[in-house]
PDB file of N, CA and C in Angstrom:
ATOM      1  N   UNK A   1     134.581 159.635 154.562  1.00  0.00           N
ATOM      2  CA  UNK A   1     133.263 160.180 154.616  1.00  0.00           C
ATOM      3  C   UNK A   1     132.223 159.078 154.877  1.00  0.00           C
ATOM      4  N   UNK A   2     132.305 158.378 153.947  1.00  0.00           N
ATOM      5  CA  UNK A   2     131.390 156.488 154.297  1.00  0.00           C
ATOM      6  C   UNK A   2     131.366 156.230 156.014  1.00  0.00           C
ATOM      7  N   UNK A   3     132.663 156.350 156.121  1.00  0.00           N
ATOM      8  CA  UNK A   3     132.847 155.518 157.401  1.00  0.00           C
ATOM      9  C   UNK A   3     132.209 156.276 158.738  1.00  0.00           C
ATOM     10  N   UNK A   4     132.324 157.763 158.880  1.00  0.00           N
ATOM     11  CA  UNK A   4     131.588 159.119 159.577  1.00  0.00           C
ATOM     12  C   UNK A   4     130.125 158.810 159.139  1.00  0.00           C
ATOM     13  N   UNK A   5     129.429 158.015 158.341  1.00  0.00           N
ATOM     14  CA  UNK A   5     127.998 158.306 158.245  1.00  0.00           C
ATOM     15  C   UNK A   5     127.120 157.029 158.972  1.00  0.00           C
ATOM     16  N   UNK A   6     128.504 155.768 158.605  1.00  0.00           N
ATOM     17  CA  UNK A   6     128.072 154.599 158.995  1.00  0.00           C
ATOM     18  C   UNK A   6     128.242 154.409 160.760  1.00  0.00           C
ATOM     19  N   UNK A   7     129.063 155.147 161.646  1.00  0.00           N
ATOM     20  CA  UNK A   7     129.719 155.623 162.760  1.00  0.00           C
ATOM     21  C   UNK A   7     128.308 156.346 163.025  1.00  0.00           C
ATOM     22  N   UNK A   8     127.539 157.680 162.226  1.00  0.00           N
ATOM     23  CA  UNK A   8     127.183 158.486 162.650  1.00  0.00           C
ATOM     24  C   UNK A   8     125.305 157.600 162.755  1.00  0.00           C
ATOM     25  N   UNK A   9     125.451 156.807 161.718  1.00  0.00           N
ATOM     26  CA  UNK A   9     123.582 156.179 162.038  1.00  0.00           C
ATOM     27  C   UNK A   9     123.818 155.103 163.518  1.00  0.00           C
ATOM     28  N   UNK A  10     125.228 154.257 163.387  1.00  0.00           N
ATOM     29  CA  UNK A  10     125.074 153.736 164.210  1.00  0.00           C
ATOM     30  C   UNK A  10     124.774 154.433 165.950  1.00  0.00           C
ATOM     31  N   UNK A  11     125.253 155.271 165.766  1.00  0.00           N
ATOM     32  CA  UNK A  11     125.488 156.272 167.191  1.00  0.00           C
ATOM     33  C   UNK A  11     124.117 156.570 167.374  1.00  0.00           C
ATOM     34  N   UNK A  12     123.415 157.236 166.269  1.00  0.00           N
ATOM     35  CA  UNK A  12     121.916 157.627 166.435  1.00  0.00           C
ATOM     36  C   UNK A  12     120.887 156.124 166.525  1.00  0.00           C
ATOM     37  N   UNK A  13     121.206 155.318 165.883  1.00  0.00           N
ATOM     38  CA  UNK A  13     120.549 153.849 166.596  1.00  0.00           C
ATOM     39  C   UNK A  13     120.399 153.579 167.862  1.00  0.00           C
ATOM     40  N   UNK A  14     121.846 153.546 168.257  1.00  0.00           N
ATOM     41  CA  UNK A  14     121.799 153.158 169.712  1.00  0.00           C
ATOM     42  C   UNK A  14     121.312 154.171 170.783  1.00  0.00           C
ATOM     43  N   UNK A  15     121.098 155.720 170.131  1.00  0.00           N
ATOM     44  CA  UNK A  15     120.991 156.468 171.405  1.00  0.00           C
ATOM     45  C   UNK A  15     119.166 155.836 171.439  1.00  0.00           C
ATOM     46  N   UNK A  16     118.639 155.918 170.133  1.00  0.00           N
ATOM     47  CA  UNK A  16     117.003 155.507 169.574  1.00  0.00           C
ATOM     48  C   UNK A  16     116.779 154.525 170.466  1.00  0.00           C
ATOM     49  N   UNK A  17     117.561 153.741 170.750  1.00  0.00           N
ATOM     50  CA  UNK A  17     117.100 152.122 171.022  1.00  0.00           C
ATOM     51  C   UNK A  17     117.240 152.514 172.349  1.00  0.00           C
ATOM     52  N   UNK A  18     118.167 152.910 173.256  1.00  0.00           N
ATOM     53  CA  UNK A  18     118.375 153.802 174.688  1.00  0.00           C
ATOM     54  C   UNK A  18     117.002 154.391 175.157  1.00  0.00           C
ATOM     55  N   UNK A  19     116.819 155.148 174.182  1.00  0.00           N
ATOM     56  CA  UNK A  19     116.240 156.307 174.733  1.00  0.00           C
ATOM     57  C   UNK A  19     114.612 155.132 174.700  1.00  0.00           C
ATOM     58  N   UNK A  20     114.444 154.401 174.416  1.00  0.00           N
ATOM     59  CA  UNK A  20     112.903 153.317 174.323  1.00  0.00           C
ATOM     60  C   UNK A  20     112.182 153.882 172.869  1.00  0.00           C
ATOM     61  N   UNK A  21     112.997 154.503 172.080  1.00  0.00           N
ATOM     62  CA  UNK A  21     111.928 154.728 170.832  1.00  0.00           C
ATOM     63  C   UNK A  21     111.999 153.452 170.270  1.00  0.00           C
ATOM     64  N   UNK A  22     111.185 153.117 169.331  1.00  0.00           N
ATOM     65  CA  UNK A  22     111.108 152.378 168.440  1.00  0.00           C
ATOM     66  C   UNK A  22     111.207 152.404 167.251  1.00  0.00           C
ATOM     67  N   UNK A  23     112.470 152.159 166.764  1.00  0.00           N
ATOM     68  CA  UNK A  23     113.026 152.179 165.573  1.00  0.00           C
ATOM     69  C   UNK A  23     112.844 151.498 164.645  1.00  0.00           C
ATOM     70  N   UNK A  24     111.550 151.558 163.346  1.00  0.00           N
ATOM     71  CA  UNK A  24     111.300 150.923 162.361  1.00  0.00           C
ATOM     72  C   UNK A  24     110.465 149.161 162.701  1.00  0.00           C
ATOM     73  N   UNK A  25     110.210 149.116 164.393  1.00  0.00           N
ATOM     74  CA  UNK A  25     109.499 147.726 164.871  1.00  0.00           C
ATOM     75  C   UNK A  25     108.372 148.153 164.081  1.00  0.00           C
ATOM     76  N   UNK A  26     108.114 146.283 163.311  1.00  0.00           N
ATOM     77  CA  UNK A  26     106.680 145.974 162.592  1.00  0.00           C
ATOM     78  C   UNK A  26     106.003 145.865 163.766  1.00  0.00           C
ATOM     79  N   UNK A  27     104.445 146.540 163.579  1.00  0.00           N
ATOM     80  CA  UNK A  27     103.631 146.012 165.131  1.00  0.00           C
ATOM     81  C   UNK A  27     103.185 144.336 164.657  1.00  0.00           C
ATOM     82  N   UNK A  28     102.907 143.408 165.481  1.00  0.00           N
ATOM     83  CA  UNK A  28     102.611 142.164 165.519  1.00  0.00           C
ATOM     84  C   UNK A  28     101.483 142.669 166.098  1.00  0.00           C
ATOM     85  N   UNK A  29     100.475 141.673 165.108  1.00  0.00           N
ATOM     86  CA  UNK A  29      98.613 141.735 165.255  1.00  0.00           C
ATOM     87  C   UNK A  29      99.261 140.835 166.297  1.00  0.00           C
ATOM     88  N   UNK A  30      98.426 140.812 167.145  1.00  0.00           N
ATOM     89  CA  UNK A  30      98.037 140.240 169.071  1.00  0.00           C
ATOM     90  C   UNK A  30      97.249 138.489 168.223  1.00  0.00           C
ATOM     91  N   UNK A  31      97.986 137.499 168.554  1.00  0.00           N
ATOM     92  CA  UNK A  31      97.893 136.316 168.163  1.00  0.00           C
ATOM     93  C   UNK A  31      97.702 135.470 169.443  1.00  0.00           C
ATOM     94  N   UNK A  32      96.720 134.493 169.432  1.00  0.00           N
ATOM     95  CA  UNK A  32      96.142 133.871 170.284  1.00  0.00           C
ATOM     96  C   UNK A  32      97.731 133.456 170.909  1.00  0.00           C
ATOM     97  N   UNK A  33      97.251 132.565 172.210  1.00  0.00           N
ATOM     98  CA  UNK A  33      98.382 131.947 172.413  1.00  0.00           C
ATOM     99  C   UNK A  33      98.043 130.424 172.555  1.00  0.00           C
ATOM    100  N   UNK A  34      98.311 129.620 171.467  1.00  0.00           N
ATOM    101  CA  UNK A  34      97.932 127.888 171.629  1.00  0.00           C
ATOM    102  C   UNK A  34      98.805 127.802 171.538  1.00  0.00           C
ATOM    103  N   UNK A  35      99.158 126.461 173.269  1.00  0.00           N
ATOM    104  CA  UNK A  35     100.064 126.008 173.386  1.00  0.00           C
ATOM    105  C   UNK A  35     100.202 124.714 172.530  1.00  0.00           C
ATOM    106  N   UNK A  36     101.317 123.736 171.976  1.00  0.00           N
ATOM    107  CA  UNK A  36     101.044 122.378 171.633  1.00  0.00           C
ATOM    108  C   UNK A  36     100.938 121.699 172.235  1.00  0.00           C
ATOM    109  N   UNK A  37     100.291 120.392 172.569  1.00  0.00           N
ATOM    110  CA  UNK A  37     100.395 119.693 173.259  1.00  0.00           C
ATOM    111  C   UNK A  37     101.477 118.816 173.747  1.00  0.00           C
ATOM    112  N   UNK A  38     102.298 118.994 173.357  1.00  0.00           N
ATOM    113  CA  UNK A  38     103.861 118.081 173.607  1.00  0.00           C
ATOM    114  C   UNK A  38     104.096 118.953 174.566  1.00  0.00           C
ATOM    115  N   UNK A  39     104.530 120.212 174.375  1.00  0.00           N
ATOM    116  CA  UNK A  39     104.888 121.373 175.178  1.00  0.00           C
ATOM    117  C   UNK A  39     104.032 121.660 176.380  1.00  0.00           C
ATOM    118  N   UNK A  40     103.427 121.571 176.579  1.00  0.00           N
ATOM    119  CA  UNK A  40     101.999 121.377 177.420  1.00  0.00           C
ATOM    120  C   UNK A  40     102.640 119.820 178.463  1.00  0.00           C
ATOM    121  N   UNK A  41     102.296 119.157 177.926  1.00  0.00           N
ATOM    122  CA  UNK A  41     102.417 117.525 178.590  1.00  0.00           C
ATOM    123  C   UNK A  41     103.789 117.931 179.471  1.00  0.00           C
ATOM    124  N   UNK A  42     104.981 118.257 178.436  1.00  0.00           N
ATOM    125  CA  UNK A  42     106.533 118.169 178.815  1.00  0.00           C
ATOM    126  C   UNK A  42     106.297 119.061 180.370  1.00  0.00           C
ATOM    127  N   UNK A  43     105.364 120.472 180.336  1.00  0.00           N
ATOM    128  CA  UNK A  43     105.664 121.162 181.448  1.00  0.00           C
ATOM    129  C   UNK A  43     105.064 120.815 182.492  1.00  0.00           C
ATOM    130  N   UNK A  44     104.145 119.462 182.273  1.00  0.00           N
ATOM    131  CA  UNK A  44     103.300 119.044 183.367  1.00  0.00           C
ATOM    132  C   UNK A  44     104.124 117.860 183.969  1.00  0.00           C
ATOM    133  N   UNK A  45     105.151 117.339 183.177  1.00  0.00           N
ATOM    134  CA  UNK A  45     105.859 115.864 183.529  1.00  0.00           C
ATOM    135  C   UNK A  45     106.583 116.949 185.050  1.00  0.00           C
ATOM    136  N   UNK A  46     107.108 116.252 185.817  1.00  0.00           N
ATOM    137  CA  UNK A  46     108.097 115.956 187.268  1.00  0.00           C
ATOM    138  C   UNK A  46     109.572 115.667 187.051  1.00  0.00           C
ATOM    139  N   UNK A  47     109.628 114.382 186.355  1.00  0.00           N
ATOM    140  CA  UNK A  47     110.862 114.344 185.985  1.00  0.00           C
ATOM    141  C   UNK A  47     111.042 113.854 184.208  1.00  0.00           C
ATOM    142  N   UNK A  48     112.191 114.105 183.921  1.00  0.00           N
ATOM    143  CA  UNK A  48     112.713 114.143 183.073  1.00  0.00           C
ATOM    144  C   UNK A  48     112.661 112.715 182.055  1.00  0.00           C
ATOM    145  N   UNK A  49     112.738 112.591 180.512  1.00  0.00           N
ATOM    146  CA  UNK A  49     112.653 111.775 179.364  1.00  0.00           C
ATOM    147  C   UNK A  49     114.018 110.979 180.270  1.00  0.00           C
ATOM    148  N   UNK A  50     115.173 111.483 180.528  1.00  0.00           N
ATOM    149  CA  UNK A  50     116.231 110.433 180.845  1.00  0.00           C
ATOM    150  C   UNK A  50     115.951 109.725 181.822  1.00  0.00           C
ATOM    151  N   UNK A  51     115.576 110.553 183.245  1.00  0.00           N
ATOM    152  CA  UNK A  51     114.978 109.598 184.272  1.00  0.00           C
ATOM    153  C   UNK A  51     114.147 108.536 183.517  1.00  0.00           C
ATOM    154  N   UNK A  52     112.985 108.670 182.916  1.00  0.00           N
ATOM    155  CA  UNK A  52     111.835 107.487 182.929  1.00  0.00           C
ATOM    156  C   UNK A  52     112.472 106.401 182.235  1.00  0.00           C
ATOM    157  N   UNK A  53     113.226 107.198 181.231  1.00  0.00           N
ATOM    158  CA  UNK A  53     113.907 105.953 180.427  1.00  0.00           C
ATOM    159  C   UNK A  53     114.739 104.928 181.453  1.00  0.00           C
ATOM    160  N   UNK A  54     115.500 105.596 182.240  1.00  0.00           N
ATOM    161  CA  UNK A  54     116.663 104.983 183.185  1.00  0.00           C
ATOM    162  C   UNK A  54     115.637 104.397 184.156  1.00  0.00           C
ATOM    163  N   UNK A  55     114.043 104.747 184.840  1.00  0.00           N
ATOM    164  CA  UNK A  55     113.314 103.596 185.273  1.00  0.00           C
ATOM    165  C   UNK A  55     112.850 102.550 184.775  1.00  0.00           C
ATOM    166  N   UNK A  56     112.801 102.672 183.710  1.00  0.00           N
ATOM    167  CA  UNK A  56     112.243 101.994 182.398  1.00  0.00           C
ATOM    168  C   UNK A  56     112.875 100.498 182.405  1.00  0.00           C
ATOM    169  N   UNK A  57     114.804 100.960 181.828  1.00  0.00           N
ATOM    170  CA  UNK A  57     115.809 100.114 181.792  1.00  0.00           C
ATOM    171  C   UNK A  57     115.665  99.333 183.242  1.00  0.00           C
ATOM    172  N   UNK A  58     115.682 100.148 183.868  1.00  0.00           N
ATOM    173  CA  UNK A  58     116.031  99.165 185.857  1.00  0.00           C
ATOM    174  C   UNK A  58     114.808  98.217 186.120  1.00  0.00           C
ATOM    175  N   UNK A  59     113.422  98.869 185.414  1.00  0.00           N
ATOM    176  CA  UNK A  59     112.193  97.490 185.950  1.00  0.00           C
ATOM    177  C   UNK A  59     112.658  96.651 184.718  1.00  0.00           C
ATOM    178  N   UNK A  60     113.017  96.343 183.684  1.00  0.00           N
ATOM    179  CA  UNK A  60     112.798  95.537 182.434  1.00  0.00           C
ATOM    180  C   UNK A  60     114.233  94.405 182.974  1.00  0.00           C
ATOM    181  N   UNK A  61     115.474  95.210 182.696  1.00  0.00           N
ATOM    182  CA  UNK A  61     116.449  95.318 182.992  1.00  0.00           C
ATOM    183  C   UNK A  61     116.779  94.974 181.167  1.00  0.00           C
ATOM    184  N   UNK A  62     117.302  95.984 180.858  1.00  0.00           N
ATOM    185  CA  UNK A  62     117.658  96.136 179.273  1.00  0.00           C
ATOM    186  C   UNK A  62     117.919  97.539 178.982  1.00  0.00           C
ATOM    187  N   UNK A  63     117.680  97.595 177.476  1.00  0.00           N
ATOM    188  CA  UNK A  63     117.949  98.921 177.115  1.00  0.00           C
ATOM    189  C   UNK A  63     116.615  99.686 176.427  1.00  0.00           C
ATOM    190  N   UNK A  64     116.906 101.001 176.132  1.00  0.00           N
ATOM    191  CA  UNK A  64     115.564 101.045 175.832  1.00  0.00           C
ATOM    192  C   UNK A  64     115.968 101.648 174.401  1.00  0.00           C
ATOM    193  N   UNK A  65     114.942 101.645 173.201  1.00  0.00           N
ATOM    194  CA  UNK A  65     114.765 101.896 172.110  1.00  0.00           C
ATOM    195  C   UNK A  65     114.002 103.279 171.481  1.00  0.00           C
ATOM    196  N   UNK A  66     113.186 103.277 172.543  1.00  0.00           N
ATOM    197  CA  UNK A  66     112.615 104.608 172.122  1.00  0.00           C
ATOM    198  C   UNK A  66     111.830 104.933 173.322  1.00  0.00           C
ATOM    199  N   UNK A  67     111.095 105.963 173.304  1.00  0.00           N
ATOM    200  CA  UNK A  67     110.288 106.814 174.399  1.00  0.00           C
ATOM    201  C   UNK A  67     109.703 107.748 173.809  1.00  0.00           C
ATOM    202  N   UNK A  68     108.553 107.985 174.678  1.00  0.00           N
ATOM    203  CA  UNK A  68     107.234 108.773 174.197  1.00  0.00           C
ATOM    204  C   UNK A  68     106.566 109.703 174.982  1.00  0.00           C
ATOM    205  N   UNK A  69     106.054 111.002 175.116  1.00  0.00           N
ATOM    206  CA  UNK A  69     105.644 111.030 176.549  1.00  0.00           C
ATOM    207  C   UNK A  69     103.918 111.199 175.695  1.00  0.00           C
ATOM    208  N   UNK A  70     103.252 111.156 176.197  1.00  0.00           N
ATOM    209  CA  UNK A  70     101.529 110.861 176.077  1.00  0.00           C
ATOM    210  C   UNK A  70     101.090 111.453 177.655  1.00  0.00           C
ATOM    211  N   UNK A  71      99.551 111.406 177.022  1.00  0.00           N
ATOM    212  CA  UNK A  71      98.474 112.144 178.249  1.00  0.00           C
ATOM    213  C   UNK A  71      97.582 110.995 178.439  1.00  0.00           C
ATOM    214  N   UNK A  72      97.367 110.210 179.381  1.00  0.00           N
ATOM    215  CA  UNK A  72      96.221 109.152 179.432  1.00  0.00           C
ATOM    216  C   UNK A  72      95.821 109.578 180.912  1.00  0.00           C
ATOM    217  N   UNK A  73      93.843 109.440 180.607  1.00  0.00           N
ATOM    218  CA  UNK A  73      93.507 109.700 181.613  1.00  0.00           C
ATOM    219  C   UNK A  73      93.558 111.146 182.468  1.00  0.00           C
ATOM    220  N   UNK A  74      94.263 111.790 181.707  1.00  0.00           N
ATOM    221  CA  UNK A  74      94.739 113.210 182.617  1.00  0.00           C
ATOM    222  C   UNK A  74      95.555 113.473 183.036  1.00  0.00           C
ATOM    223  N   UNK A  75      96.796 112.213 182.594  1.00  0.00           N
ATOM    224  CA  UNK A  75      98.024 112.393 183.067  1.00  0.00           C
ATOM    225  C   UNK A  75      99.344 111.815 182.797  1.00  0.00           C
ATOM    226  N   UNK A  76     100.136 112.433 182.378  1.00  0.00           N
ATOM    227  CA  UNK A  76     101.323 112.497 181.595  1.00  0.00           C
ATOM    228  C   UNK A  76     102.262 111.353 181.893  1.00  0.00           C
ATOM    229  N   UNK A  77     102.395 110.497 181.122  1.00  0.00           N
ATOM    230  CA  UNK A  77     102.934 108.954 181.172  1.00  0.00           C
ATOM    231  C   UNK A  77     104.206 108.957 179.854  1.00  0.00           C
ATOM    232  N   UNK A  78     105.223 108.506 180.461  1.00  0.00           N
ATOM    233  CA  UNK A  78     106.373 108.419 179.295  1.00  0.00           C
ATOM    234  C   UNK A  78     105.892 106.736 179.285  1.00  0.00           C
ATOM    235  N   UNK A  79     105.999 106.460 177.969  1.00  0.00           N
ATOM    236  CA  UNK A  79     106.013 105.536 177.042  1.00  0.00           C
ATOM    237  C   UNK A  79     107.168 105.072 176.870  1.00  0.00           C
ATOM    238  N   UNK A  80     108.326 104.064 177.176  1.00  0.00           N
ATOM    239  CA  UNK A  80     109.388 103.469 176.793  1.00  0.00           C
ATOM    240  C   UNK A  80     109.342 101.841 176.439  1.00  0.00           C
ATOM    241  N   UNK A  81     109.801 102.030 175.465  1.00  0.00           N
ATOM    242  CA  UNK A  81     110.181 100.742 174.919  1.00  0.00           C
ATOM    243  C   UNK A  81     111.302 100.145 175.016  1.00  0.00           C
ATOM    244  N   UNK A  82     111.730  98.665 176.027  1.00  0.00           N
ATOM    245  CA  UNK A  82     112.958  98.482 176.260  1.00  0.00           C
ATOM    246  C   UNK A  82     113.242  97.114 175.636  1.00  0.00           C
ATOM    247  N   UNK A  83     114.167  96.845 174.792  1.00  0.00           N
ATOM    248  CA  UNK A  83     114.764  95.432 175.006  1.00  0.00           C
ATOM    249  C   UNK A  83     115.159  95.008 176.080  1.00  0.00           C
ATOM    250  N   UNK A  84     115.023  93.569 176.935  1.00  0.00           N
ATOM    251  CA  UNK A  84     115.236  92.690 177.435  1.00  0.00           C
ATOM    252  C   UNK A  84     116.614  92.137 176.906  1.00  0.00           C
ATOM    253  N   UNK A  85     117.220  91.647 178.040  1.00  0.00           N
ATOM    254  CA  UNK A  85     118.698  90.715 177.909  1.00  0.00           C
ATOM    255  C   UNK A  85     118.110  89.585 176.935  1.00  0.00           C
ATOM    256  N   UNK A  86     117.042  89.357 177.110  1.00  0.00           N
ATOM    257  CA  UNK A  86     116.453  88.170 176.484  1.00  0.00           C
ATOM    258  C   UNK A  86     115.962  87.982 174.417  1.00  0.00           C
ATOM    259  N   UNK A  87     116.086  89.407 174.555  1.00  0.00           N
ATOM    260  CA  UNK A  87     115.654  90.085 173.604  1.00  0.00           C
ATOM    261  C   UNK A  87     114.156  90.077 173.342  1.00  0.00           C
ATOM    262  N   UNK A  88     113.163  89.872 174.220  1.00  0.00           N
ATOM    263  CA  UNK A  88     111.855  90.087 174.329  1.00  0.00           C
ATOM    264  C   UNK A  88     111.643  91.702 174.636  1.00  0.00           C
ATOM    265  N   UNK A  89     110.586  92.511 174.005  1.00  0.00           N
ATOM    266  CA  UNK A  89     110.551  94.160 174.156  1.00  0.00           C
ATOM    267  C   UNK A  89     109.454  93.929 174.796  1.00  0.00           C
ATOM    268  N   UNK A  90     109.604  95.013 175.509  1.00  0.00           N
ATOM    269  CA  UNK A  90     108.454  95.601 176.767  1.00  0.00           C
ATOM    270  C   UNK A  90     108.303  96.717 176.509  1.00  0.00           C
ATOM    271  N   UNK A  91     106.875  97.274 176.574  1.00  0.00           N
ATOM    272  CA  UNK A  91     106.253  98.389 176.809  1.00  0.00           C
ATOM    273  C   UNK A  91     106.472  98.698 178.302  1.00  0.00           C
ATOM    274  N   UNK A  92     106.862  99.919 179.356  1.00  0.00           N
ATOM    275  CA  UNK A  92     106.831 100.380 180.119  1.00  0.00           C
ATOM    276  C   UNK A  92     106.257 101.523 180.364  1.00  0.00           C
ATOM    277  N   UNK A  93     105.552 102.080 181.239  1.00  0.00           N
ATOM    278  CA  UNK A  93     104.668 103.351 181.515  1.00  0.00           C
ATOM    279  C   UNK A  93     104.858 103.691 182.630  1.00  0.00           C
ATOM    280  N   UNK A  94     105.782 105.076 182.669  1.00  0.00           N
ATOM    281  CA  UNK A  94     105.930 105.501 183.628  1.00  0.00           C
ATOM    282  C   UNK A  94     105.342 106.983 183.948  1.00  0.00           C
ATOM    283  N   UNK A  95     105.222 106.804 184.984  1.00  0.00           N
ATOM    284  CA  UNK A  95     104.292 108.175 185.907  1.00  0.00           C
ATOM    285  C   UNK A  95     104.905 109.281 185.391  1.00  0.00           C
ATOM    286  N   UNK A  96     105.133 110.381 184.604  1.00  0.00           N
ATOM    287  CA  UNK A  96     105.295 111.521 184.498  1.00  0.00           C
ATOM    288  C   UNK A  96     105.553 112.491 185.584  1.00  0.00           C
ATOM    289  N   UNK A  97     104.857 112.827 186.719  1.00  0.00           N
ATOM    290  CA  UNK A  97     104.799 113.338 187.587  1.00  0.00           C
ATOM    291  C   UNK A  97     106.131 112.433 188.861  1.00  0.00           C
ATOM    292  N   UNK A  98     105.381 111.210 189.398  1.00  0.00           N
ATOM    293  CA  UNK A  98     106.224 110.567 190.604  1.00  0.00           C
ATOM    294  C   UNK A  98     106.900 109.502 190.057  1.00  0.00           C
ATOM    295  N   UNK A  99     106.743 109.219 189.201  1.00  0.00           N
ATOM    296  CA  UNK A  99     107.919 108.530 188.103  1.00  0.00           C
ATOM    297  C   UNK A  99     107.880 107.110 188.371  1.00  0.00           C
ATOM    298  N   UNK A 100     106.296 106.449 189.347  1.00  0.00           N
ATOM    299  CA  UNK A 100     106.066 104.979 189.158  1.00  0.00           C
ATOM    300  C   UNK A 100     105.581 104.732 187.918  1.00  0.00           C
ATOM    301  N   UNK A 101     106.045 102.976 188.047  1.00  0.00           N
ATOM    302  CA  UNK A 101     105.596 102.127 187.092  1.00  0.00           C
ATOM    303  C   UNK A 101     104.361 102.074 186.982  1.00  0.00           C
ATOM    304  N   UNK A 102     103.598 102.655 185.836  1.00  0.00           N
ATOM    305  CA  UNK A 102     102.342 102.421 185.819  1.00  0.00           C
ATOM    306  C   UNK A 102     102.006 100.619 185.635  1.00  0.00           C
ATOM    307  N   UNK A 103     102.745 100.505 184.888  1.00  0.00           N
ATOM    308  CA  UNK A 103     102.443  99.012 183.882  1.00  0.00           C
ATOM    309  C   UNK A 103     103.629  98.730 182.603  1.00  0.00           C
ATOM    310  N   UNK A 104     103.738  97.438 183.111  1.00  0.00           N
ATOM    311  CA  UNK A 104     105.257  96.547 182.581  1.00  0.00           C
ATOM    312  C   UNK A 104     104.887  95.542 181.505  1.00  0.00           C
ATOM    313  N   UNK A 105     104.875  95.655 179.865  1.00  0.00           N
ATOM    314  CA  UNK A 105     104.144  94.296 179.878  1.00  0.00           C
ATOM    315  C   UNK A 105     104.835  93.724 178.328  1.00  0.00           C
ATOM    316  N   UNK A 106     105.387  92.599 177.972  1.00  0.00           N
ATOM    317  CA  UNK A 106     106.098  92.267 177.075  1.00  0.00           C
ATOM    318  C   UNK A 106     104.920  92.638 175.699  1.00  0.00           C
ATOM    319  N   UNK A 107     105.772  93.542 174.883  1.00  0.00           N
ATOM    320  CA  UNK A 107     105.239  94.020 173.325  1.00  0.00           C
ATOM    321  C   UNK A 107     105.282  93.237 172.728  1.00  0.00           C
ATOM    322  N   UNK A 108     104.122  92.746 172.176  1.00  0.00           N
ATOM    323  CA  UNK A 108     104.159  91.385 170.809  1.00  0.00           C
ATOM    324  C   UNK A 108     103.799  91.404 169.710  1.00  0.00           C
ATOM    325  N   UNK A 109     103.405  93.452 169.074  1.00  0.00           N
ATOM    326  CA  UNK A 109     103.318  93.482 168.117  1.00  0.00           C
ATOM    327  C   UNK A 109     104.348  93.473 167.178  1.00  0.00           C
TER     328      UNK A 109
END
């Protein structure tokens, strides 16, 4: 008998959900839409956190430690930080969009 009732709501669910009724949906009050800014920046970048990093590594020639992407000026710049073979760290800034070197310059904080 259990099993005929649990068979029998499910059957009437799915015809509900078929048919476009709306079955027990809470309405959602209409909420602005703010984007974040990370999310924002990310959909304005060209290419990708791995690319800039991997331009990053090839102008320094090292590895890199971390990465950032930022908005300067109006426009979306990954931030990488690379060790040097030398072990001197560089700040690198790369174009977001066409993926040049903005600016290469050994970190000395």
């Amino acid at each position: 008998m259990k099993t005929r009732k649990k068979v029998f709501s499910a059957l009437a669910l799915g015809l509900a959900l078929a048919a476009g009724v709306s079955v027990a949906a809470p309405q959602r009050a209409a909420m602005p839409t703010m984007q974040h800014e990370a999310v924002r920046d990310l959909a304005a970048a060209k290419i990708s956190l791995v690319r800039a990093i991997e331009i990053a590594e090839r102008q320094v020639g090292g590895r890199a430690t971390s990465a950032d992407l930022d908005r300067e000026l109006g426009r979306v710049v990954f931030e990488v930080e690379v060790v040097a073979r030398d072990n001197t760290v560089h700040e690198v800034k790369v174009d977001g969009v066409s993926g040049a070197v903005i600016s290469s310059r050994v970190d000395n904080d």
